[in-house]
N, C-alpha and C. Protein backbone atom coordinates (compact mmCIF):
# COMPACT_ATOMS: atom_id res chain seq x y z
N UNK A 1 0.84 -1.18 0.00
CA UNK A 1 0.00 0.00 0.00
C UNK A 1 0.88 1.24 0.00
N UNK A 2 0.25 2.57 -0.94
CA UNK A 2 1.34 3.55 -0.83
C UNK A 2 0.27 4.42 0.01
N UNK A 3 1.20 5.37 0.50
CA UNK A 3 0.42 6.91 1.18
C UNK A 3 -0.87 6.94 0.94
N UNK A 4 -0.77 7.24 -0.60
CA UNK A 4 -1.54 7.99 -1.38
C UNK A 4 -2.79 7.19 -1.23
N UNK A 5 -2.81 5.81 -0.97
CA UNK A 5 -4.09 4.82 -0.94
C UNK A 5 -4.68 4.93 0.43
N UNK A 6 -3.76 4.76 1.17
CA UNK A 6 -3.71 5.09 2.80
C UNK A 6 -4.42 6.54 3.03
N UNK A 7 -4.36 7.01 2.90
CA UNK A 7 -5.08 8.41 2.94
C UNK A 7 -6.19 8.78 2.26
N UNK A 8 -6.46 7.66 1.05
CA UNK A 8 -7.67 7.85 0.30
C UNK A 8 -8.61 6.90 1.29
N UNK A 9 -8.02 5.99 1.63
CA UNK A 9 -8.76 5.44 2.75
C UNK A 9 -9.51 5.81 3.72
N UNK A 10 -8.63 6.75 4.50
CA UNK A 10 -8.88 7.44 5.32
C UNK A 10 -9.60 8.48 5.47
N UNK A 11 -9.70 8.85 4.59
CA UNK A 11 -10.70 9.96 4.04
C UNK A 11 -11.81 9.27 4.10
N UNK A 12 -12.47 8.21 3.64
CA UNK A 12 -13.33 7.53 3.40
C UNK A 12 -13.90 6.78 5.23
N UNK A 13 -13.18 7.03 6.16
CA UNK A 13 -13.06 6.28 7.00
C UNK A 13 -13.37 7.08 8.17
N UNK A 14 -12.91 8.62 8.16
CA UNK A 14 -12.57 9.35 9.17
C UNK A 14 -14.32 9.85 9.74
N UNK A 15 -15.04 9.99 8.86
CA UNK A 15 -16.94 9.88 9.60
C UNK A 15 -17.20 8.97 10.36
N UNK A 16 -16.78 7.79 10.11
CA UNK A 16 -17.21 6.71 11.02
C UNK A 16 -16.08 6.51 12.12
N UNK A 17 -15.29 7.27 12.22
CA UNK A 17 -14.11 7.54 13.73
C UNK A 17 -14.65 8.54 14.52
N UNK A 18 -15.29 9.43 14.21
CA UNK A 18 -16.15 10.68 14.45
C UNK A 18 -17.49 10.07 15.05
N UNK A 19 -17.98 9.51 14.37
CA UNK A 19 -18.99 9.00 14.78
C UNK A 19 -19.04 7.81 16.09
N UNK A 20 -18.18 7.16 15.57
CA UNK A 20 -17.75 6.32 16.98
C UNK A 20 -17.56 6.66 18.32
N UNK A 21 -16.83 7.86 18.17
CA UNK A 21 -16.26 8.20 19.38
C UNK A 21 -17.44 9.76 19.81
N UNK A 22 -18.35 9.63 18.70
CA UNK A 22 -19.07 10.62 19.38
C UNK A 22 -19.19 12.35 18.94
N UNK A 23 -18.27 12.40 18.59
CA UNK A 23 -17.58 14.07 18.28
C UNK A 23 -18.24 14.54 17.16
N UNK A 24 -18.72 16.13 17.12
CA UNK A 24 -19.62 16.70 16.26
C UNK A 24 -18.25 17.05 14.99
N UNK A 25 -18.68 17.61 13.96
CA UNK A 25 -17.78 17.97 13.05
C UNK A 25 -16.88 19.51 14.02
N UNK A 26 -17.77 20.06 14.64
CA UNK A 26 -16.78 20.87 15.06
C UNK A 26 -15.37 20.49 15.82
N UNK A 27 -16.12 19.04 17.06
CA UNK A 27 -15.18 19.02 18.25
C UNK A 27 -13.98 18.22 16.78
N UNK A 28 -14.68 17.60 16.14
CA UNK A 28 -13.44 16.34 15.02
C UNK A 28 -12.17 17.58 14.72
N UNK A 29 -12.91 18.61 13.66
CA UNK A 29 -12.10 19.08 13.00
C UNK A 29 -10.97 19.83 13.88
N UNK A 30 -10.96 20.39 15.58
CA UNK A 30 -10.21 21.21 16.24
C UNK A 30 -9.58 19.98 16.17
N UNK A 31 -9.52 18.55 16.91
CA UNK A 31 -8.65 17.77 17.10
C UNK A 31 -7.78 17.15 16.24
N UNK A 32 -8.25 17.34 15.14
CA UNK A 32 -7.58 16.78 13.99
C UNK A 32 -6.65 18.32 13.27
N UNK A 33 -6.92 19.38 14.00
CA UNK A 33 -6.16 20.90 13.25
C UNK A 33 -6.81 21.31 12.20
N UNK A 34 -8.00 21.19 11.95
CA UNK A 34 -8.25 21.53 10.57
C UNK A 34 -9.55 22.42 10.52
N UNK A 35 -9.86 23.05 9.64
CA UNK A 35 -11.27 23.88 9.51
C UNK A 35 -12.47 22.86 9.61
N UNK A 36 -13.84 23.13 10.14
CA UNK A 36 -14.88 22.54 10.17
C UNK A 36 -15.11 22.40 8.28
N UNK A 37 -14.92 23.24 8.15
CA UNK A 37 -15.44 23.74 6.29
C UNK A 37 -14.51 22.66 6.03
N UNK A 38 -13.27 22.18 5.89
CA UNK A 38 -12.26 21.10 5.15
C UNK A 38 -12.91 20.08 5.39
N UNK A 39 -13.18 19.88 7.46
CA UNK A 39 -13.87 18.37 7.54
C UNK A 39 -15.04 18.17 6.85
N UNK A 40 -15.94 19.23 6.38
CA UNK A 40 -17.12 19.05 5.91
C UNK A 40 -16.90 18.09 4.55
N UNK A 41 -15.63 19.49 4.00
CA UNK A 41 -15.46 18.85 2.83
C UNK A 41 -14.85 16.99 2.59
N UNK A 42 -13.72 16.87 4.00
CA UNK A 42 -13.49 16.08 3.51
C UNK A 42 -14.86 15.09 3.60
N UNK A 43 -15.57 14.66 4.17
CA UNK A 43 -16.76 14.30 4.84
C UNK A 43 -18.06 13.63 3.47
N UNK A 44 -17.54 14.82 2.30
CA UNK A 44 -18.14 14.72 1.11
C UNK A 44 -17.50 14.77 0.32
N UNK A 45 -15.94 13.73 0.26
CA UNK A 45 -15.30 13.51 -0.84
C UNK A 45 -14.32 14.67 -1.64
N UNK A 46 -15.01 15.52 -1.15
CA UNK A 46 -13.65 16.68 -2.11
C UNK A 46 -12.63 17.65 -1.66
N UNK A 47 -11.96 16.79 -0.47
CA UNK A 47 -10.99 17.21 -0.06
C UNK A 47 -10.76 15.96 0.40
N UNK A 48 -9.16 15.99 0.86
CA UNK A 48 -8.39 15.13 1.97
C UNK A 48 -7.97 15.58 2.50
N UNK A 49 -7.67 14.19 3.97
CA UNK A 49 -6.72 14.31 5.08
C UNK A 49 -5.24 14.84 4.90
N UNK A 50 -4.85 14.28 3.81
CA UNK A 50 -3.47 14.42 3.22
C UNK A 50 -2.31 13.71 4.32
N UNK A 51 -1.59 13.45 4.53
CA UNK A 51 -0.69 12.99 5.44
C UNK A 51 -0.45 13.27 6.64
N UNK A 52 -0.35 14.47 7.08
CA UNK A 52 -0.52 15.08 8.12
C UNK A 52 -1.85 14.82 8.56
N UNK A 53 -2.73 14.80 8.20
CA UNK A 53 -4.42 14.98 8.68
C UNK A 53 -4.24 13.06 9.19
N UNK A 54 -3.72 11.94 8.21
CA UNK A 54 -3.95 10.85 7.94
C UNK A 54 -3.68 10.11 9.31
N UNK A 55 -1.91 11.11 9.87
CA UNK A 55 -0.97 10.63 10.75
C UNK A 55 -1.85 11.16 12.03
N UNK A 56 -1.99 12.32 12.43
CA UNK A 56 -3.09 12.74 13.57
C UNK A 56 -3.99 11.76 14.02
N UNK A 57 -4.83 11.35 12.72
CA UNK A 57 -6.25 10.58 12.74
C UNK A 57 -5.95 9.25 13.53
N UNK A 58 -4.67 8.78 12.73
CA UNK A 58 -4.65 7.76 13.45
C UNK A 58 -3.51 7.64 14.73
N UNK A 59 -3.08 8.65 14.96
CA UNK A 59 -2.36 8.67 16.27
C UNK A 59 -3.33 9.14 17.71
N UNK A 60 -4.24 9.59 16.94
CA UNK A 60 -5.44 10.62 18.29
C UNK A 60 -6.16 9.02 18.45
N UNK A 61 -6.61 8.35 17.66
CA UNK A 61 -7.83 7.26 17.74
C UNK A 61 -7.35 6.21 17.16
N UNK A 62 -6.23 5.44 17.53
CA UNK A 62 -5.79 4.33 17.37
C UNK A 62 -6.49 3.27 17.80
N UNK A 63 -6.97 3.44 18.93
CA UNK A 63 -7.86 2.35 19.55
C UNK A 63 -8.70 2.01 19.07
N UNK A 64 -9.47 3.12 17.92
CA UNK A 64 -10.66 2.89 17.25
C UNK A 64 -10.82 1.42 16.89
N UNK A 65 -11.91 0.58 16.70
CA UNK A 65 -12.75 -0.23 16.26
C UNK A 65 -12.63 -0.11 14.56
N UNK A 66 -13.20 1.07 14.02
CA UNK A 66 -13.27 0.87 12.44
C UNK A 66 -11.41 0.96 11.92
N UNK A 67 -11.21 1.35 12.77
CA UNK A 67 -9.52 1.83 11.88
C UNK A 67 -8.70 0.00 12.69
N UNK A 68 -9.06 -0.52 13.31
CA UNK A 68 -8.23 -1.89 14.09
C UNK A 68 -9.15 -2.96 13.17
N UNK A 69 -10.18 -2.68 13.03
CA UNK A 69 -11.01 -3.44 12.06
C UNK A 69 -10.62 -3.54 10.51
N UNK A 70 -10.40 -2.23 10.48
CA UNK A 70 -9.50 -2.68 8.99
C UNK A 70 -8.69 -2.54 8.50
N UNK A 71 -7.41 -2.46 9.16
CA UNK A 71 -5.94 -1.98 9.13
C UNK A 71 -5.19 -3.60 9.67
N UNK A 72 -6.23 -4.21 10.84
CA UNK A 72 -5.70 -5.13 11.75
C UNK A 72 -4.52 -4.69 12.71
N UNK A 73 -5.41 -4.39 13.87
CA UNK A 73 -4.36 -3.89 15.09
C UNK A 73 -3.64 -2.23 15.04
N UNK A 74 -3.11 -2.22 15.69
CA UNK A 74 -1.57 -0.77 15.61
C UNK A 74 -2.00 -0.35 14.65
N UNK A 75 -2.15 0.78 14.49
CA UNK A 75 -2.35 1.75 13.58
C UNK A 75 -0.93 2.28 13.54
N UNK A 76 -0.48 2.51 14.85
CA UNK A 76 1.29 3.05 14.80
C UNK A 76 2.24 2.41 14.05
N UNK A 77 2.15 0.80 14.26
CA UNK A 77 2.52 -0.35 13.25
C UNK A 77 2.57 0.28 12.13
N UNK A 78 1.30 0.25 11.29
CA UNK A 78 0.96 0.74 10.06
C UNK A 78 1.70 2.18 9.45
N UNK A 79 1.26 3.16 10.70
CA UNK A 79 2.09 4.59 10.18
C UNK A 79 3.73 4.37 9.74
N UNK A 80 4.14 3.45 10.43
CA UNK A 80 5.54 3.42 10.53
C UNK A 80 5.66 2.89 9.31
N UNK A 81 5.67 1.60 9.01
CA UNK A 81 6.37 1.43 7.41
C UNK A 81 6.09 2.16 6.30
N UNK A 82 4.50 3.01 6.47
CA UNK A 82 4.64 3.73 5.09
C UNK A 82 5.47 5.07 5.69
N UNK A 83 5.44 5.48 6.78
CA UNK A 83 6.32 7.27 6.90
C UNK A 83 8.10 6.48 6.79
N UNK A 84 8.01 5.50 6.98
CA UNK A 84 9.94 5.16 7.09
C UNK A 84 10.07 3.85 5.65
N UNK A 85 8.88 3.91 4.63
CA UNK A 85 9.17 3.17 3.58
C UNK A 85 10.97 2.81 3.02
N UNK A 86 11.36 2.01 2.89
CA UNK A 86 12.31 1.95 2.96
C UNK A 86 13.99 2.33 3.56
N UNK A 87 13.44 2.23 4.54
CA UNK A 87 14.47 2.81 5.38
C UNK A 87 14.41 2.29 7.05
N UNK A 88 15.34 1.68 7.46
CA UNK A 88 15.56 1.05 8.90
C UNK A 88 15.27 2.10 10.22
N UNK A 89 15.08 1.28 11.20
CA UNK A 89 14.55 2.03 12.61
C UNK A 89 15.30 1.41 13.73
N UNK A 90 15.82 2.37 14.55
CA UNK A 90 15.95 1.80 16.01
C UNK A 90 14.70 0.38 16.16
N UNK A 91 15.34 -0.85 16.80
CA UNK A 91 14.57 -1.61 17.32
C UNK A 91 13.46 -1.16 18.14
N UNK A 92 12.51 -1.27 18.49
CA UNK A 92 11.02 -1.04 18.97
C UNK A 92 10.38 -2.40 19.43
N UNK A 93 10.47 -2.87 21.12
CA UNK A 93 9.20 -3.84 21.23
C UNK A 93 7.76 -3.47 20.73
N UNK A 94 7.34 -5.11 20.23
CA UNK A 94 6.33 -5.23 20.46
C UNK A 94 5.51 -6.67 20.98
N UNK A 95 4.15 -6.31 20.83
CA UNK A 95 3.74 -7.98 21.00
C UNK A 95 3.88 -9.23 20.60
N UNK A 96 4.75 -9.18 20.04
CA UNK A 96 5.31 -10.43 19.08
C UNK A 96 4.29 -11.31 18.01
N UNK A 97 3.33 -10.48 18.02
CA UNK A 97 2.20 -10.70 17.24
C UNK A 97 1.10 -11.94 17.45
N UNK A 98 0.62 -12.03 18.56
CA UNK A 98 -0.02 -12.61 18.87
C UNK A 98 -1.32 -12.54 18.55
N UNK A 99 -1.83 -11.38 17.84
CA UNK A 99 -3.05 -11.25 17.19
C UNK A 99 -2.55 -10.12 15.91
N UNK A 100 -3.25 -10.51 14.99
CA UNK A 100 -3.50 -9.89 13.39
C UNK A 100 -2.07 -10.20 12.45
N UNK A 101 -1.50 -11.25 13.16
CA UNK A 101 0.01 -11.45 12.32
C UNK A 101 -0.25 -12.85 12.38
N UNK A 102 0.64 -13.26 10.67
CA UNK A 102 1.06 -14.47 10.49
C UNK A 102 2.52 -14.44 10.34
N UNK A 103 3.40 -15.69 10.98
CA UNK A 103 4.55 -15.88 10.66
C UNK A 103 4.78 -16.21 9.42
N UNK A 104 5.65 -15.65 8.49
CA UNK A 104 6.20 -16.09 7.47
C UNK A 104 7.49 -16.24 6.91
N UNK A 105 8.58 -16.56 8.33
CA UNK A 105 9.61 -16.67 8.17
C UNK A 105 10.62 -17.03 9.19
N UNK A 106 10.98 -17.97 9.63
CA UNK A 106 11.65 -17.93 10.70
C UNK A 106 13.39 -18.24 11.14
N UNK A 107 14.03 -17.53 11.57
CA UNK A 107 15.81 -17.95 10.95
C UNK A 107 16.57 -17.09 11.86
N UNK A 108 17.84 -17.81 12.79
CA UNK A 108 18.29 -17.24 13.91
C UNK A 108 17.73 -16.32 14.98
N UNK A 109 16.58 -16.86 14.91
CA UNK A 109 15.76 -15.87 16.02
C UNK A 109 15.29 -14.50 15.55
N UNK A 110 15.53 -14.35 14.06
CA UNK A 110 14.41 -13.14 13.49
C UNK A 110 12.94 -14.46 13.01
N UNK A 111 12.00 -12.95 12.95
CA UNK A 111 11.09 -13.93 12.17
C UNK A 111 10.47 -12.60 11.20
N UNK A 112 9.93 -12.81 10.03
CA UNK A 112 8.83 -12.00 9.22
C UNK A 112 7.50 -12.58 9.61
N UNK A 113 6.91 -11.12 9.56
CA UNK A 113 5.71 -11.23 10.19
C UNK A 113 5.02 -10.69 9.13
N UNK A 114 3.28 -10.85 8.79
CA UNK A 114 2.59 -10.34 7.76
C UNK A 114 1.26 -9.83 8.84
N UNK A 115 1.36 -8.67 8.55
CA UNK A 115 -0.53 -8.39 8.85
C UNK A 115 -1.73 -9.12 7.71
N UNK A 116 -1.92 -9.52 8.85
CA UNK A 116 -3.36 -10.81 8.06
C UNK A 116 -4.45 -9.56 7.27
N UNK A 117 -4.54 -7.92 7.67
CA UNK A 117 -5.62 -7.81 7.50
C UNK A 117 -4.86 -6.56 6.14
N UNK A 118 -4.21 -5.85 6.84
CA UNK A 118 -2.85 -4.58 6.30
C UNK A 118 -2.09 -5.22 5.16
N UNK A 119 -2.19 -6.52 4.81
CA UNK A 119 -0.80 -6.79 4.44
C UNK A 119 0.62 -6.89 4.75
N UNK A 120 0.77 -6.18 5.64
CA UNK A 120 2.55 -5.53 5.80
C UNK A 120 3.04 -6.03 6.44
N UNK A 121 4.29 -5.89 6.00
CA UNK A 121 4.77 -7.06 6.65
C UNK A 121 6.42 -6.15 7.97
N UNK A 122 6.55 -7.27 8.90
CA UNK A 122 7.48 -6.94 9.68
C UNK A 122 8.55 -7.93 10.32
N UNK A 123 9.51 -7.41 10.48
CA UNK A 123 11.19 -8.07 10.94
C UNK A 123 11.01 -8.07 12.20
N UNK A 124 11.07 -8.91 13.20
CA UNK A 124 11.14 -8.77 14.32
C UNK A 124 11.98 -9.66 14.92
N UNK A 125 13.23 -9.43 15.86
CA UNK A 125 13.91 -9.94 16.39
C UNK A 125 13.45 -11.24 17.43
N UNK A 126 15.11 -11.95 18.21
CA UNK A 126 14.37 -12.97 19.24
C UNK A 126 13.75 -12.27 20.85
N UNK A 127 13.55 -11.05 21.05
CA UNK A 127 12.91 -10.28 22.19
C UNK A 127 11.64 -9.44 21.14
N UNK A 128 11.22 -9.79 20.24
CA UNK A 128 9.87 -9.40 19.86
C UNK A 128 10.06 -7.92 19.77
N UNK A 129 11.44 -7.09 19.03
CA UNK A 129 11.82 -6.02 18.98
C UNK A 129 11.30 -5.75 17.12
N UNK A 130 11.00 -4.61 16.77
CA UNK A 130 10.78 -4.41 15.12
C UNK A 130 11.57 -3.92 14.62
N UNK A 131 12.52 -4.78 13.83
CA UNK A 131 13.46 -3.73 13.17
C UNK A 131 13.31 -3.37 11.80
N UNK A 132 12.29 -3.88 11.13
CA UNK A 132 12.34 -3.29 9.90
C UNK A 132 10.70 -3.76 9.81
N UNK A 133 9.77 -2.41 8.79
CA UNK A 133 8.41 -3.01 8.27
C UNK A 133 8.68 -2.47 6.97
N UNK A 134 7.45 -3.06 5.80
CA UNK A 134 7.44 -2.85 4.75
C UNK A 134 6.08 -3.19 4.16
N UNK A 135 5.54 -2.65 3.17
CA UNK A 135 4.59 -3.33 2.40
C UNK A 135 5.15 -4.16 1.27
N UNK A 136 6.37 -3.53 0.91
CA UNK A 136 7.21 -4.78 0.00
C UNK A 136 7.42 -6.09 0.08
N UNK A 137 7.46 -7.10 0.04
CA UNK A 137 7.72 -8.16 0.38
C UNK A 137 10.02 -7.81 -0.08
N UNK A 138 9.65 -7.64 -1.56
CA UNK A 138 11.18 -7.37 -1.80
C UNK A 138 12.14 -6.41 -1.24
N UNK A 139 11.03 -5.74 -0.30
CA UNK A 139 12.51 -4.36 0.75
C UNK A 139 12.76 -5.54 1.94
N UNK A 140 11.63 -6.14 2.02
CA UNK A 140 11.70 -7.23 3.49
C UNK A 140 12.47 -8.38 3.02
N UNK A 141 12.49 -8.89 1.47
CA UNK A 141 13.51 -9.83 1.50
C UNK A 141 14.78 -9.49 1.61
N UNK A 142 15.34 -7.95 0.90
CA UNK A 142 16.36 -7.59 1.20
C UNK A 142 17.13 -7.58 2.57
N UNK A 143 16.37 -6.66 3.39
CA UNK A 143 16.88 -6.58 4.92
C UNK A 143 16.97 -7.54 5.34
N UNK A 144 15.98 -8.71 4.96
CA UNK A 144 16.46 -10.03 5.66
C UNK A 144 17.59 -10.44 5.56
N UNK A 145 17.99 -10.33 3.95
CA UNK A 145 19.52 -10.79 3.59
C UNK A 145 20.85 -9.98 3.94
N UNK A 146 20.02 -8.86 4.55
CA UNK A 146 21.58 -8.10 4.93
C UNK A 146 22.04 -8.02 6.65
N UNK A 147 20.28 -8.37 6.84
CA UNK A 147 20.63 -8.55 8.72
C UNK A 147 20.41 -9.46 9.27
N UNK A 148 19.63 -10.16 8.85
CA UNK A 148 18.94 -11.39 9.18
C UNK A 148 19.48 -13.08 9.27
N UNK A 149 19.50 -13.29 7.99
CA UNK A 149 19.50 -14.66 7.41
C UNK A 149 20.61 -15.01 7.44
N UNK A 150 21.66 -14.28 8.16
CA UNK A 150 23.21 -14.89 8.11
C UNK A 150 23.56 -16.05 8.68
């Protein structure tokens, strides 16, 4: 998935986060930084969140139901491989994926991990640390071969 889909998504998504949690277009749009008039618009298709709006949305209401419902889990997960697309991170615990991940790789105590629902996939060490995500499968085979699979 690139940005650009991710955010068209989101756009499409961000009424029913609003709605969930309750919030009129006014209280949405202060929390999210943006004009009531933009949320309106985005609301009816002819505007977007754009990246900044995308990253807020889902850093304010991660917990959400519609965004864990169809992202599968972490939304932070998610932000991270598309804002650091190709490019490595300090290690980061996590849950070692005990829900919305399949193993698809396992070798000296790394393993690749896939979001069952996201797609995306992630490197995670033998302490359940993330060192690399991707929607690529081929950026994730790479890093495997340069940190991993030795």
């Amino acid at each position: 998935m690139e940005r650009s889909e991710f955010i068209r998504q989101l756009d499409g998504q961000e009424k029913l986060v609003r709605a969930e949690f309750g919030y009129t277009q006014q209280q949405m749009a202060l929390l999210l930084g943006l004009s009531k008039k933009t949320l309106v618009e985005i609301e009816k298709g002819r505007a977007s969140l754009g990246w900044g709006g995308a990253v807020t949305l889902c850093t304010l209401f991660g917990e959400s139901q519609v965004l864990q419902n169809a992202y599968g889990g972490e939304m932070s997960d998610m932000l991270r491989a598309l804002a650091f697309a190709g490019m490595a991170r300090p290690p980061r615990p996590t849950m070692g994926g005990r829900v919305w991940w399949r193993t698809v790789k396992v070798q000296n105590g790394y393993r690749v991990q896939q979001n069952i629902l996201s797609q995306h996939y992630r490197i995670l060490d033998a302490e359940d640390r993330r060192l690399f995500s991707s929607f690529s499968a081929d950026e994730i085979d790479e890093f495997w071969a340069l940190y991993c699979g030795k």
